[in-house]
N, C-alpha and C. Protein backbone atom coordinates (compact mmCIF):
# COMPACT_ATOMS: atom_id res chain seq x y z
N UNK A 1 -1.37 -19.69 3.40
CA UNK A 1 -2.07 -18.61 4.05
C UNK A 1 -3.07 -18.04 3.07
N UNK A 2 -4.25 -17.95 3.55
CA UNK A 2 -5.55 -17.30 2.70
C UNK A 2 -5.94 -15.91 3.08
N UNK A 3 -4.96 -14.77 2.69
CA UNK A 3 -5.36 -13.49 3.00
C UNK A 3 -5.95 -12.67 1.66
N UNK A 4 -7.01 -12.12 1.92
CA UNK A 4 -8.30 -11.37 1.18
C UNK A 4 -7.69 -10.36 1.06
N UNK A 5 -7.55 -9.77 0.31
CA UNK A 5 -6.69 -8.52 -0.18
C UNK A 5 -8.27 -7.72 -0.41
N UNK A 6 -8.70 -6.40 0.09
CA UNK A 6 -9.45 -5.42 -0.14
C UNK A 6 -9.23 -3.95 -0.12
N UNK A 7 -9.55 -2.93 -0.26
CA UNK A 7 -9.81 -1.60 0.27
C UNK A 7 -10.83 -0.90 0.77
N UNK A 8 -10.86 0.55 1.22
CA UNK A 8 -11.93 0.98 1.52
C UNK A 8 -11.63 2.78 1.52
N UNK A 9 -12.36 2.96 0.73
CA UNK A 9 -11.95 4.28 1.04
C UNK A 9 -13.19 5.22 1.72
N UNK A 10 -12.44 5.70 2.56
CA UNK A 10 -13.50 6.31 3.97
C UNK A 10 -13.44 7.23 3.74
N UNK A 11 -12.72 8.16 3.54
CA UNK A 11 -12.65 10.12 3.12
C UNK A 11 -12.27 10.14 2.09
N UNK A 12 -12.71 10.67 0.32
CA UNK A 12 -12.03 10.90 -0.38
C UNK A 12 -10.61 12.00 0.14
N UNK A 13 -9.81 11.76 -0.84
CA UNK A 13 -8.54 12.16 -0.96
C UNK A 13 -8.51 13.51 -1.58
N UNK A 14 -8.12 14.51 -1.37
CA UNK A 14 -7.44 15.26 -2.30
C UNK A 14 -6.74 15.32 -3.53
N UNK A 15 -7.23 15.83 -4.54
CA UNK A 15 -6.02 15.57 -6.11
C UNK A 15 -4.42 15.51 -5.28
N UNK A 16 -4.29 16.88 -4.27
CA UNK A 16 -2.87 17.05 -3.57
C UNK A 16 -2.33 16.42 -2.78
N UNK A 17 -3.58 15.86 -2.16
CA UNK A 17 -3.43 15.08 -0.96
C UNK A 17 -2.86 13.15 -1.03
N UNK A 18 -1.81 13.00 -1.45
CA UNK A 18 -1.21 11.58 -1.72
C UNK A 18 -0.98 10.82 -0.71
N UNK A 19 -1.84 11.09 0.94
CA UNK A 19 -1.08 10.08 1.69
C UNK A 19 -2.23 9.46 2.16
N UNK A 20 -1.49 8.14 2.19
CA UNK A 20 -2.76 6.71 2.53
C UNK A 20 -2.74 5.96 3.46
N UNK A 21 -3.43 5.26 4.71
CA UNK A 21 -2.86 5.04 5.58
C UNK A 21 -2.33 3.37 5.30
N UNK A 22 -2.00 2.39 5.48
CA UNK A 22 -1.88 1.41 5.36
C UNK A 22 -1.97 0.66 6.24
N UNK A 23 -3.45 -0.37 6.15
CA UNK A 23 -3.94 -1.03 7.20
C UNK A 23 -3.50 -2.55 6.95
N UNK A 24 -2.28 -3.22 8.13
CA UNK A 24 -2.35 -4.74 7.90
C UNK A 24 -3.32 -5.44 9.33
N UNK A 25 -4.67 -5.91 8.56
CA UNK A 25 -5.42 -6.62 9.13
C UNK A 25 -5.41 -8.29 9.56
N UNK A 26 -3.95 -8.32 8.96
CA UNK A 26 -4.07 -10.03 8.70
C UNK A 26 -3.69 -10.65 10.23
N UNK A 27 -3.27 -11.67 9.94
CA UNK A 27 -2.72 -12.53 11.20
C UNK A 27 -1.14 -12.63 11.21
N UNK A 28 -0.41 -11.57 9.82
CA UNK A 28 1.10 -11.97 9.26
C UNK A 28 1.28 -10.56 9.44
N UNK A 29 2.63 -10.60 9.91
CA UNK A 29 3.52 -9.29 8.84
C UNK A 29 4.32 -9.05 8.28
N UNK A 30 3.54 -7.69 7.53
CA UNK A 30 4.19 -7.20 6.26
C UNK A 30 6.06 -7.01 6.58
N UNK A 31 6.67 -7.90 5.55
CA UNK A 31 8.43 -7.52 5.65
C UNK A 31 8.56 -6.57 4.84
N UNK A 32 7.85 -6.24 3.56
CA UNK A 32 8.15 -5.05 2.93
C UNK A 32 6.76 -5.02 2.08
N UNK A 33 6.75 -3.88 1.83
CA UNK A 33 5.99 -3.21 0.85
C UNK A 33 6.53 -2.28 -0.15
N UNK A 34 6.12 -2.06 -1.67
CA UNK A 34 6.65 -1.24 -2.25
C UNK A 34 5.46 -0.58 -3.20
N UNK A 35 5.29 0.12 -3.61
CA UNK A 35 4.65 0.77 -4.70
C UNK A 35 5.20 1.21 -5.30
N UNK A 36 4.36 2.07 -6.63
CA UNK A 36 4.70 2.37 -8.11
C UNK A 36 3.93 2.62 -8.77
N UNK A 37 3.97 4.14 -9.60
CA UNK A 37 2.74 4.60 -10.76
C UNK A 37 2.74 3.71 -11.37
N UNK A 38 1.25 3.45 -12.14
CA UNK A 38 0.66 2.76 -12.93
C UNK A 38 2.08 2.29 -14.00
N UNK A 39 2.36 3.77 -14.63
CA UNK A 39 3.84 3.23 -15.85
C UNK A 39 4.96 3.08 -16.01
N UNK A 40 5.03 2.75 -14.44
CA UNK A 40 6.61 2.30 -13.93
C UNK A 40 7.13 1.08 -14.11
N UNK A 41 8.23 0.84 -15.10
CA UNK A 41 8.80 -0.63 -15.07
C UNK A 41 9.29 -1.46 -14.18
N UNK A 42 9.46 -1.04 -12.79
CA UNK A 42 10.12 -1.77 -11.84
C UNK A 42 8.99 -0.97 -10.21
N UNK A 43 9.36 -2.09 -9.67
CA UNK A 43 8.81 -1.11 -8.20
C UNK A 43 9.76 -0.66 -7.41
N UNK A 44 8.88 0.27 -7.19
CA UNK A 44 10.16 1.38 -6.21
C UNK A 44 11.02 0.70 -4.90
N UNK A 45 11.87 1.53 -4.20
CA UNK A 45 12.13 1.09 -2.90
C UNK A 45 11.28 0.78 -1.76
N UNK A 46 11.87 -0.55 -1.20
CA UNK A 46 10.76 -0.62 -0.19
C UNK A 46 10.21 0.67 0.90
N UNK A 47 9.09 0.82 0.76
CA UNK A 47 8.51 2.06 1.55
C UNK A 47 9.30 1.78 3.28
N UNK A 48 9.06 0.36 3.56
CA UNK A 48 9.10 0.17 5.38
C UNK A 48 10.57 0.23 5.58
N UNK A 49 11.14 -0.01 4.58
CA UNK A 49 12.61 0.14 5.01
C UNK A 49 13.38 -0.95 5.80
N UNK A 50 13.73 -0.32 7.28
CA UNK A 50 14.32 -1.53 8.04
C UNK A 50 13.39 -1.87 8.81
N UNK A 51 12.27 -1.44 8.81
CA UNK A 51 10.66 -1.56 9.55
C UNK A 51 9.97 -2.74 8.83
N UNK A 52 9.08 -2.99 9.84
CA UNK A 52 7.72 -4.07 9.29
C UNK A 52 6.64 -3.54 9.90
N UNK A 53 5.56 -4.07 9.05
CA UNK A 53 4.14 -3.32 9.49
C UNK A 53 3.71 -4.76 10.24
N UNK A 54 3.75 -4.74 11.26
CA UNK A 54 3.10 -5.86 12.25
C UNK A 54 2.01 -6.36 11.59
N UNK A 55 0.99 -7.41 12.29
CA UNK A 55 -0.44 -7.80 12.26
C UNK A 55 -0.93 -6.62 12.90
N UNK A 56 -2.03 -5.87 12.68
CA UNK A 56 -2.77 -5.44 13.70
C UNK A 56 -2.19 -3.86 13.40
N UNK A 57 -1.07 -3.27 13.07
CA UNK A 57 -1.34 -2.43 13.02
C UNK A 57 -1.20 -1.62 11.60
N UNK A 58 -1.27 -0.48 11.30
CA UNK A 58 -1.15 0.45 10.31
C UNK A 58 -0.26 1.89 9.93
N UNK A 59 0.19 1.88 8.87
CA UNK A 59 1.11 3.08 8.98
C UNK A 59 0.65 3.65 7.65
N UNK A 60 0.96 5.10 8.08
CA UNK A 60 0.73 6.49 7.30
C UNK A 60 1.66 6.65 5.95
N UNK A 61 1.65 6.61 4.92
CA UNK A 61 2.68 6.76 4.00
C UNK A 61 1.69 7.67 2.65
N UNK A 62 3.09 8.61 2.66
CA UNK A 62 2.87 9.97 1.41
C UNK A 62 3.60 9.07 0.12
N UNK A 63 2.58 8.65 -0.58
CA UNK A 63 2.76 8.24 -2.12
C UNK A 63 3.32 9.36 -3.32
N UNK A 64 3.34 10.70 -2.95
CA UNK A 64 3.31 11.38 -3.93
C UNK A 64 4.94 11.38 -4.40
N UNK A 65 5.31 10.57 -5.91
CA UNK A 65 6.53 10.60 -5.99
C UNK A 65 7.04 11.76 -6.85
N UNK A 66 6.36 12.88 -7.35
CA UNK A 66 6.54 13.81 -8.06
C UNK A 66 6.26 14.17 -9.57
N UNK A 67 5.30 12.92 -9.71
CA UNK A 67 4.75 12.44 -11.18
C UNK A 67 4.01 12.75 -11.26
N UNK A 68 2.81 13.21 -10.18
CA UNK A 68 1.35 13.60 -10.38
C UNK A 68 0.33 12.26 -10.68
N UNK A 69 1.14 11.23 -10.59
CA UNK A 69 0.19 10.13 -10.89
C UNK A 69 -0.67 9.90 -9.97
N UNK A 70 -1.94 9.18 -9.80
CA UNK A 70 -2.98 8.65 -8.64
C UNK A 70 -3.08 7.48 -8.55
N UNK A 71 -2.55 6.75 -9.87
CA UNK A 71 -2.92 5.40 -9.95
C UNK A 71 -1.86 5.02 -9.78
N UNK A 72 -1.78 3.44 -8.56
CA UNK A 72 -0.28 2.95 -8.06
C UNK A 72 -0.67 1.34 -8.11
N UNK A 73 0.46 0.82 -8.34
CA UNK A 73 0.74 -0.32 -7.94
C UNK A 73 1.10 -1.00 -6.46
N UNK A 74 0.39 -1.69 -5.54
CA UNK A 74 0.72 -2.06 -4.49
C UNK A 74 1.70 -3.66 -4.22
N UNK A 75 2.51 -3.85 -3.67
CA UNK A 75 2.96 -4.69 -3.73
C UNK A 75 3.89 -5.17 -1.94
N UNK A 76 2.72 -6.04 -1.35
CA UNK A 76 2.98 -6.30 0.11
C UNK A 76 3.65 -7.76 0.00
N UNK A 77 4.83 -8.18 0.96
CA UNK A 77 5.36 -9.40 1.11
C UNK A 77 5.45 -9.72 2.53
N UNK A 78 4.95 -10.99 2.93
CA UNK A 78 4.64 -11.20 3.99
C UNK A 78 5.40 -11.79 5.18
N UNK A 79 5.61 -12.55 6.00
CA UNK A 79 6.70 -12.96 6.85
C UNK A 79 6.41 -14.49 6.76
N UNK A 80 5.61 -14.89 6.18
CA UNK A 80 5.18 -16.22 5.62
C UNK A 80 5.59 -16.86 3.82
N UNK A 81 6.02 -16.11 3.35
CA UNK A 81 6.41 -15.63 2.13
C UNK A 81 5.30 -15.42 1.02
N UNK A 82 4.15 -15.11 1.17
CA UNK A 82 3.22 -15.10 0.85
C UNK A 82 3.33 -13.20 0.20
N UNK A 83 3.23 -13.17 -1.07
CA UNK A 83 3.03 -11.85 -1.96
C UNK A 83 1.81 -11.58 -2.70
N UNK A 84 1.12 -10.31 -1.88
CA UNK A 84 0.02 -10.30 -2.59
C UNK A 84 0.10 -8.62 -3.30
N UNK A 85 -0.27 -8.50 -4.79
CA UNK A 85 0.02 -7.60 -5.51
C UNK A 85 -1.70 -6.83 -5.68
N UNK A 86 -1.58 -5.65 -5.55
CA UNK A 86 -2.64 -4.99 -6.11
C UNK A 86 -2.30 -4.00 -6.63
N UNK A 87 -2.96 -3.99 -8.21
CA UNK A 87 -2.55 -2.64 -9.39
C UNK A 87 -3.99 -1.87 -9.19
N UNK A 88 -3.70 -0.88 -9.61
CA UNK A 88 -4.52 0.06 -10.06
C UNK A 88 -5.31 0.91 -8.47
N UNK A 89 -4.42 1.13 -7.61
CA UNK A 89 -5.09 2.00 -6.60
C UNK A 89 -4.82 3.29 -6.45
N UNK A 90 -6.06 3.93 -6.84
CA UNK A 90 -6.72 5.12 -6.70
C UNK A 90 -5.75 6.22 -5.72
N UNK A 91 -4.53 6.44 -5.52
CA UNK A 91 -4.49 6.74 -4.14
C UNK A 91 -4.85 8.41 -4.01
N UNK A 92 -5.60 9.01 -5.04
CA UNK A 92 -6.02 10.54 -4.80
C UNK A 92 -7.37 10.01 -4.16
N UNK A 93 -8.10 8.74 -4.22
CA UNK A 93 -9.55 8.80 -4.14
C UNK A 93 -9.71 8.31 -2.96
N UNK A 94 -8.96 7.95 -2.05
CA UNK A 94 -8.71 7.06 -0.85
C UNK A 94 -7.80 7.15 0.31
N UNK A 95 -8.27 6.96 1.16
CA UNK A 95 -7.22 7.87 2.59
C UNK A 95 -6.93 6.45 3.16
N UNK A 96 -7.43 4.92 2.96
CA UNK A 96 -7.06 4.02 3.65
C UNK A 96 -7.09 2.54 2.56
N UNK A 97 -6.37 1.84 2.78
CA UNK A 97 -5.84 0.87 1.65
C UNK A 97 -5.71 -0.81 3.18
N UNK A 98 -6.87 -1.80 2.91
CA UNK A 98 -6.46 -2.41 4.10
C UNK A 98 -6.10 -3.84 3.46
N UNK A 99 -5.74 -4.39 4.06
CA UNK A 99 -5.09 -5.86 3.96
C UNK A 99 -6.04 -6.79 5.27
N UNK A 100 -6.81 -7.26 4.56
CA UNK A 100 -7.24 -8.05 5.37
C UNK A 100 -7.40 -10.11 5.51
């Protein structure tokens, strides 16, 4: 599977404001996702839980884990087994994060 991993950020974010929407554009879906500040040794719990983010659609998630950090590690796994990792996202500077 050849999925283009991008972003876009359409409204800056708030310093306070930590929540991002999460767009899966692909043709797969997401079985889990997890993030993590930039200086975290491990990634956190999966955000979706017992959920999956379909093809096609998108969900709302508050990043703020109480660190004050902006900069996160993204980390989506697919239903194809296909893992695509993106470091270093902005999430004070950005209201939408897409997978396309």
């Amino acid at each position: 599977m050849a999925i283009a991993l991008s972003f876009l950020a359409t409204l800056p974010a708030s310093a306070a404001d930590r929540w991002v929407t999460i767009h899966n554009n692909t043709g797969y879906d997401i079985v889990t996702f997890h993030s993590s500040h930039r200086d975290a040794k491990t990634w956190e719990e999966d955000i979706l839980g017992s959920s999956i983010l379909r093809a096609g659609q998108s969900v709302n998630i508050n990043f703020d884990d109480g660190t004050g950090y902006c900069i996160f590690d993204f980390r989506a796994a697919f239903e194809d087994g296909d893992v695509l990792v993106k470091k270093g996202v902005n999430i004070c500077q950005i209201a939408d994060f897409y997978y396309n």
